[in-house]
C-alpha atoms as a PDB file:
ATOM      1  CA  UNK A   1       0.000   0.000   0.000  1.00  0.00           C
ATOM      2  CA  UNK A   2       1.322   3.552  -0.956  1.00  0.00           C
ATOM      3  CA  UNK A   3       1.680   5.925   1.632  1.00  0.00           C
ATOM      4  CA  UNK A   4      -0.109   9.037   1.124  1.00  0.00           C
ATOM      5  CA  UNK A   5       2.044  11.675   2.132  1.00  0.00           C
ATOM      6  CA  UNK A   6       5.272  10.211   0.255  1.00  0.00           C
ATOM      7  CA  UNK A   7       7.479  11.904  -2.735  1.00  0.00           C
ATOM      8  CA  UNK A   8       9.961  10.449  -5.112  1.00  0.00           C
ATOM      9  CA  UNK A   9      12.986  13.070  -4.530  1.00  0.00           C
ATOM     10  CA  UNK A  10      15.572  10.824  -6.735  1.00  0.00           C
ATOM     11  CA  UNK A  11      16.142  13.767  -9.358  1.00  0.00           C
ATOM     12  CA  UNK A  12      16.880  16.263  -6.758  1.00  0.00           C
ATOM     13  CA  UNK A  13      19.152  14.395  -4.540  1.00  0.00           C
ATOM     14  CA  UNK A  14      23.027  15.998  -4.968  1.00  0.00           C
ATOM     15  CA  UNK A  15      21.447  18.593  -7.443  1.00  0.00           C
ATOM     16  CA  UNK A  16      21.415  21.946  -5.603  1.00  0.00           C
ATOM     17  CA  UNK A  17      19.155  24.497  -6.570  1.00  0.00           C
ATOM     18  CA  UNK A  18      16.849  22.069  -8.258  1.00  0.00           C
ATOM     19  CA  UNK A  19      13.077  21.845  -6.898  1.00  0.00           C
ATOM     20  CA  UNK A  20      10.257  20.438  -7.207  1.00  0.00           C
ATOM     21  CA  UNK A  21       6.442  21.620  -7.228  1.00  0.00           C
ATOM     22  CA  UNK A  22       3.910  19.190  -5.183  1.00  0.00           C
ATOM     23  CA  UNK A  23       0.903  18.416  -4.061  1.00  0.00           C
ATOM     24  CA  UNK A  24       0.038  16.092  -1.717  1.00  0.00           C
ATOM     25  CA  UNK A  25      -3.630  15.324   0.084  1.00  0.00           C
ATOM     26  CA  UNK A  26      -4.657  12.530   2.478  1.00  0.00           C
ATOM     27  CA  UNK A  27      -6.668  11.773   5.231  1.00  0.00           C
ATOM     28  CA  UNK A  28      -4.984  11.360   8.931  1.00  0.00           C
ATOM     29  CA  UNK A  29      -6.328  10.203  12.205  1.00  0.00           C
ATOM     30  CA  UNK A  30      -5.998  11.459  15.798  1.00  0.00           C
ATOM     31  CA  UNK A  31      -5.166  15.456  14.784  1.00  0.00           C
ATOM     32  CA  UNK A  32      -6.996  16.893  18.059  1.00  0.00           C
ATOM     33  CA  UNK A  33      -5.945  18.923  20.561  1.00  0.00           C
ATOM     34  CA  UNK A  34      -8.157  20.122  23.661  1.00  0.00           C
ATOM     35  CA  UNK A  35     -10.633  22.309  22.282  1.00  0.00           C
ATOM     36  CA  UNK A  36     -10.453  21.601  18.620  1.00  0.00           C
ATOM     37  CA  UNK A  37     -10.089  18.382  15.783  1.00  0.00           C
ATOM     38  CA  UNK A  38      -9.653  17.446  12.231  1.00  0.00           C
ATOM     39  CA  UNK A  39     -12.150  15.711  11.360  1.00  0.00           C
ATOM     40  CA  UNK A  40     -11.278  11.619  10.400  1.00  0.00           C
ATOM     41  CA  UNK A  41     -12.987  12.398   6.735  1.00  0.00           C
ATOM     42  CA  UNK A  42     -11.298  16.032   6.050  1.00  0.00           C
ATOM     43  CA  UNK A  43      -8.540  16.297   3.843  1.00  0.00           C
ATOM     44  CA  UNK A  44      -5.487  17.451   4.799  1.00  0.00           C
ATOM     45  CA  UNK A  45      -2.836  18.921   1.787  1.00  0.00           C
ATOM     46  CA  UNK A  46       0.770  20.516   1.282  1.00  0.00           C
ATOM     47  CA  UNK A  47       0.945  22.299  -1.409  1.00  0.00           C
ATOM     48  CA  UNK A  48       4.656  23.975  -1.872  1.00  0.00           C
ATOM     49  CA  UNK A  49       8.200  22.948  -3.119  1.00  0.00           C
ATOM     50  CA  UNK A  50      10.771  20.287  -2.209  1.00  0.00           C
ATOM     51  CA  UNK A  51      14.269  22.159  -2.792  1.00  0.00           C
ATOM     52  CA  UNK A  52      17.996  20.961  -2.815  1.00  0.00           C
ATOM     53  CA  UNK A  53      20.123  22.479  -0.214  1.00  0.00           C
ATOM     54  CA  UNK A  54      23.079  23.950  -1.451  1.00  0.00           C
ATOM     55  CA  UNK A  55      26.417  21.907  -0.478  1.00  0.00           C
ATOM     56  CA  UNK A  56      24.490  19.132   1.502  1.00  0.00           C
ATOM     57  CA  UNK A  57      22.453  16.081   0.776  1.00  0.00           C
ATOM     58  CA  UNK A  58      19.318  17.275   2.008  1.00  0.00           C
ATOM     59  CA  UNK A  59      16.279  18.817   0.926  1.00  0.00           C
ATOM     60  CA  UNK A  60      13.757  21.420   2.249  1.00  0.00           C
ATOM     61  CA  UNK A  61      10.114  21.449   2.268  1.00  0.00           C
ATOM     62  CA  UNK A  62       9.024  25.003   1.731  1.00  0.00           C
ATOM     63  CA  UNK A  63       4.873  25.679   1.206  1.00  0.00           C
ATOM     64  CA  UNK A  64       1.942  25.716   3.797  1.00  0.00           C
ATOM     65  CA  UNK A  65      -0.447  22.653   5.297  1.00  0.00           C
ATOM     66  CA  UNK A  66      -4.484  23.290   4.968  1.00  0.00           C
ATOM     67  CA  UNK A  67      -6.908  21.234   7.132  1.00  0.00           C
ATOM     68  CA  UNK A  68     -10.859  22.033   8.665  1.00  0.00           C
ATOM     69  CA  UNK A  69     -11.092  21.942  12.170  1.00  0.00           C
ATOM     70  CA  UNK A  70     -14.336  21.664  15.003  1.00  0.00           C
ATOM     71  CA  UNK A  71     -14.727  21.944  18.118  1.00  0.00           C
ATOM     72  CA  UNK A  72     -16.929  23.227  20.892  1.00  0.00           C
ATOM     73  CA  UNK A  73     -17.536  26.961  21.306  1.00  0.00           C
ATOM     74  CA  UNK A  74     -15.112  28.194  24.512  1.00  0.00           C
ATOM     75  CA  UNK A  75     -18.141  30.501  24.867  1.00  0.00           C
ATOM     76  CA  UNK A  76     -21.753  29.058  24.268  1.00  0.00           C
ATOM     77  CA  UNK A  77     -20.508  25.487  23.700  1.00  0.00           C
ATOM     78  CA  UNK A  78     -22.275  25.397  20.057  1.00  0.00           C
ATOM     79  CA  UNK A  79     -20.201  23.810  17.058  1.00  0.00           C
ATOM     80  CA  UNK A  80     -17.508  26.248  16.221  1.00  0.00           C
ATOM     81  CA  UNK A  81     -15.554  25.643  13.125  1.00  0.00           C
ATOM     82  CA  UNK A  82     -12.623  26.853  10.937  1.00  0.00           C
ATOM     83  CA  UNK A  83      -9.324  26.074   8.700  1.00  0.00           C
ATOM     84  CA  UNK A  84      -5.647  25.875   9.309  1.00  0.00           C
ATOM     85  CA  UNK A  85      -3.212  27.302   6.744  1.00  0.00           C
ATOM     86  CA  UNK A  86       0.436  27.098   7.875  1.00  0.00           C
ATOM     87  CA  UNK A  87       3.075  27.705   6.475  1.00  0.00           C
ATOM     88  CA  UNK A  88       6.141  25.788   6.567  1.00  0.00           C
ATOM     89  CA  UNK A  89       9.550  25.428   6.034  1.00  0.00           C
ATOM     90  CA  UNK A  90      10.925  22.366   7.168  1.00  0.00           C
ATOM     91  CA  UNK A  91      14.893  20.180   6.691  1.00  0.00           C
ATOM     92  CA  UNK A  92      14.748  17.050   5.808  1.00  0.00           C
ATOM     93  CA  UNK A  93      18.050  14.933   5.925  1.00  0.00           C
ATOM     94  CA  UNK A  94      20.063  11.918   6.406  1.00  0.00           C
ATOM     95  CA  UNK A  95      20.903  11.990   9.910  1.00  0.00           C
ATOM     96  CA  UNK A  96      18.201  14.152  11.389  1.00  0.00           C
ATOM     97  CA  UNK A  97      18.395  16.167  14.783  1.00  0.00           C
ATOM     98  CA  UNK A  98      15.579  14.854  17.055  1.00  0.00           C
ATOM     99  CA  UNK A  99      12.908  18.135  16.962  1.00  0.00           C
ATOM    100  CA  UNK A 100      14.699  20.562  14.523  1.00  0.00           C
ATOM    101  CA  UNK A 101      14.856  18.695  11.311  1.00  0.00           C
ATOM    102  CA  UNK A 102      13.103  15.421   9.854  1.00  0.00           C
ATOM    103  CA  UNK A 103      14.600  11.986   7.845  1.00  0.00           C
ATOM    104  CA  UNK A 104      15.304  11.911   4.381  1.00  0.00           C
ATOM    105  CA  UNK A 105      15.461   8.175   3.608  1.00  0.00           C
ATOM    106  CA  UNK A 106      17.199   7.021   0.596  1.00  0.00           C
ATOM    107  CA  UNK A 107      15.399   8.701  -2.555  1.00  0.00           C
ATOM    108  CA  UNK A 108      11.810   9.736  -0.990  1.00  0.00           C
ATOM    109  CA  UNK A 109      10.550  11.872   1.502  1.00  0.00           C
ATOM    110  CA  UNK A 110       7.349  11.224   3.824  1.00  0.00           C
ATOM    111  CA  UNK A 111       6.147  14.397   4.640  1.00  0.00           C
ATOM    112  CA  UNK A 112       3.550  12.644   7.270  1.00  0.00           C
ATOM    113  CA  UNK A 113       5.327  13.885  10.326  1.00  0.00           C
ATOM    114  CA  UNK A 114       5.971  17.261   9.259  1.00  0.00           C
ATOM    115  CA  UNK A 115       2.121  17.361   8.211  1.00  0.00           C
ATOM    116  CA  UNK A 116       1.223  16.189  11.359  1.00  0.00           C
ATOM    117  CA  UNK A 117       3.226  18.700  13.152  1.00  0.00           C
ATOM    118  CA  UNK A 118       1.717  21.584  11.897  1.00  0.00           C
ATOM    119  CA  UNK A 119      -1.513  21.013  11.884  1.00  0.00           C
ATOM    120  CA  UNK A 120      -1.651  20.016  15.488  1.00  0.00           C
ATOM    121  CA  UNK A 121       0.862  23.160  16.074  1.00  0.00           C
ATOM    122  CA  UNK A 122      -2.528  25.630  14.520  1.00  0.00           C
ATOM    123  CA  UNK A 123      -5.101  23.863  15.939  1.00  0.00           C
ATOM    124  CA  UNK A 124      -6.951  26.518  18.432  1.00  0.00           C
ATOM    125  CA  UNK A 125      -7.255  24.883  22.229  1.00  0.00           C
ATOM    126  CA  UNK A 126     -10.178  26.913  23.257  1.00  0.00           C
ATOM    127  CA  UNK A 127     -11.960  27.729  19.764  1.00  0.00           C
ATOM    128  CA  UNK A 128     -14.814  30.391  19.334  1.00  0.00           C
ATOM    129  CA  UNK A 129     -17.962  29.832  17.058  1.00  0.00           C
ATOM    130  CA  UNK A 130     -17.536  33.322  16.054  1.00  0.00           C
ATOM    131  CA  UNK A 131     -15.474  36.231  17.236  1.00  0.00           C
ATOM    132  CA  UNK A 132     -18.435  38.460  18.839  1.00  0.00           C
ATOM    133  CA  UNK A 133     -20.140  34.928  20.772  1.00  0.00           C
ATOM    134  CA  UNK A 134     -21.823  36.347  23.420  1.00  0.00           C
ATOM    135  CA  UNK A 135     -22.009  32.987  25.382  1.00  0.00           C
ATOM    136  CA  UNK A 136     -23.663  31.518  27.672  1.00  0.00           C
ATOM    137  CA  UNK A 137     -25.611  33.307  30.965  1.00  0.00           C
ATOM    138  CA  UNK A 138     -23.767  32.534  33.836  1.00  0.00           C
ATOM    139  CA  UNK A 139     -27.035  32.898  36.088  1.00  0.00           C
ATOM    140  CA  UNK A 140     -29.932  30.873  34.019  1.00  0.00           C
ATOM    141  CA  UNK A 141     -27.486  29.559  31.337  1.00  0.00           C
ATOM    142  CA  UNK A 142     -29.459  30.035  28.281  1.00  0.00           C
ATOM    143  CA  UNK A 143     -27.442  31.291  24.822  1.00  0.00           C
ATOM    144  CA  UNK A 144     -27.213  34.803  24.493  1.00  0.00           C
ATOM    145  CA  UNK A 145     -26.536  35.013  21.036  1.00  0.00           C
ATOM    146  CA  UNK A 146     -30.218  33.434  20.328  1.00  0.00           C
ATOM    147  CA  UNK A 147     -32.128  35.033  23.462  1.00  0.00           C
ATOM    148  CA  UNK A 148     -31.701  38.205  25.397  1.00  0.00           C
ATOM    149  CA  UNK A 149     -32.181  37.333  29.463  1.00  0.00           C
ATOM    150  CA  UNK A 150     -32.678  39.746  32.113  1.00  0.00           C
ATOM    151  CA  UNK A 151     -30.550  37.967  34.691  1.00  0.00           C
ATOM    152  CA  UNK A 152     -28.097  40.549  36.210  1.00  0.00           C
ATOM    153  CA  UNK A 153     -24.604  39.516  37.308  1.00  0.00           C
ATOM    154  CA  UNK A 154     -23.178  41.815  39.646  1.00  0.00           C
ATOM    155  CA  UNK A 155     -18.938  42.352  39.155  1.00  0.00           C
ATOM    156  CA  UNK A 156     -17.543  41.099  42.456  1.00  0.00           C
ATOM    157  CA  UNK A 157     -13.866  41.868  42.911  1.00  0.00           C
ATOM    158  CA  UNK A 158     -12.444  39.258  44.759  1.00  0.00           C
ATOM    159  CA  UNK A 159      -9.899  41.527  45.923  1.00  0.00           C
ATOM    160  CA  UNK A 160     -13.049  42.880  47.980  1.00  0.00           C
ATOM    161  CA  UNK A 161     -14.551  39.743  49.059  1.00  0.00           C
ATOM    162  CA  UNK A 162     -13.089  40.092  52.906  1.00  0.00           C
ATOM    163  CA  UNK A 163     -15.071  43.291  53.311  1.00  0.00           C
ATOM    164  CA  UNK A 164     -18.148  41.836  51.971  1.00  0.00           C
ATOM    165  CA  UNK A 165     -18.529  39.660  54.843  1.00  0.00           C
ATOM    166  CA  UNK A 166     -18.530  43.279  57.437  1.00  0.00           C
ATOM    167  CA  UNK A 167     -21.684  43.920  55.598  1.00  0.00           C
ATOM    168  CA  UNK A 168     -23.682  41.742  58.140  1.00  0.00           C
ATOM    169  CA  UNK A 169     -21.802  42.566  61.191  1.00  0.00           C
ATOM    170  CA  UNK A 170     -23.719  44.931  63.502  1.00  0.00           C
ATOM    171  CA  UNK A 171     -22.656  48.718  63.970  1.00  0.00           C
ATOM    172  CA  UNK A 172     -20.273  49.012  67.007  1.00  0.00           C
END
């Protein structure tokens, strides 16, 4: 079975300055973070450039990673919803260095872990169903974006909160 996520780099091996336009889109499981997911059936793509690196055997990955996300609302809990496009730049060689570069093995490249990477790197941990979400009413806890309540929440500093037990006390 073919990988997905997996290019042929044998003409641009020990050629520097020679690249390569791609496109690659597959599905991937477990992308999730707390607040937010890629769904199992969404696509997820690079779409860039593979490049020689001048005087070394490696190659770079230059381009940006789309993907959908949902999640839950931070503020009213309703479906919230969006798209990650991040760019990248990314070394791939021989011998790579364990969280700054990734492995170039023999003539192809799986960009997989780089993919990966970025997409759970942009996925938002508390996510917003729009930027304006008015929530939810801390007091009878219906959605204020759909209905206007008339609950009132009074500010308490809790900086304050020692003095607000003197209000009972008696006068001495």
């Amino acid at each position: 079975m073919k990988k997905q996520y997996v290019v042929n780099v044998v003409g641009l091996r020990g050629r520097s300055g020679t690249r390569r336009e791609i496109r690659v889109i597959g599905k991937m499981d477990a992308l999730s973070v707390t607040g937010s997911s890629v769904p199992a059936t969404a696509d997820v793509c690079f779409s860039g450039a593979i490049e020689a690196m001048d005087a070394t055997d490696g190659l770079v990955a230059v381009g940006a990673v789309t993907a959908p996300w949902t999640g839950d609302c931070r503020r009213c809990l309703g479906q919230a919803s969006g798209s990650i496009d991040h760019a990248v730049r990314e070394i791939f060689e021989a011998s790579p260095v364990e969280g700054e570069t990734y492995a170039l093995e023999s003539d192809v490249v799986d960009l997989e872990p780089m993919i990966r990477e970025a997409v759970i790197l942009d996925l938002p941990e508390a996510p917003l169903c729009r930027s304006d979400c008015r929530g939810l009413c801390a007091v009878c806890g219906v959605d204020r974006n759909e209905v206007e309540c008339d609950c009132v929440v009074e500010a308490v500093d809790p900086r304050w909160g020692a003095l607000d037990l003197l209000k009972g006390l008696p006068d001495s």
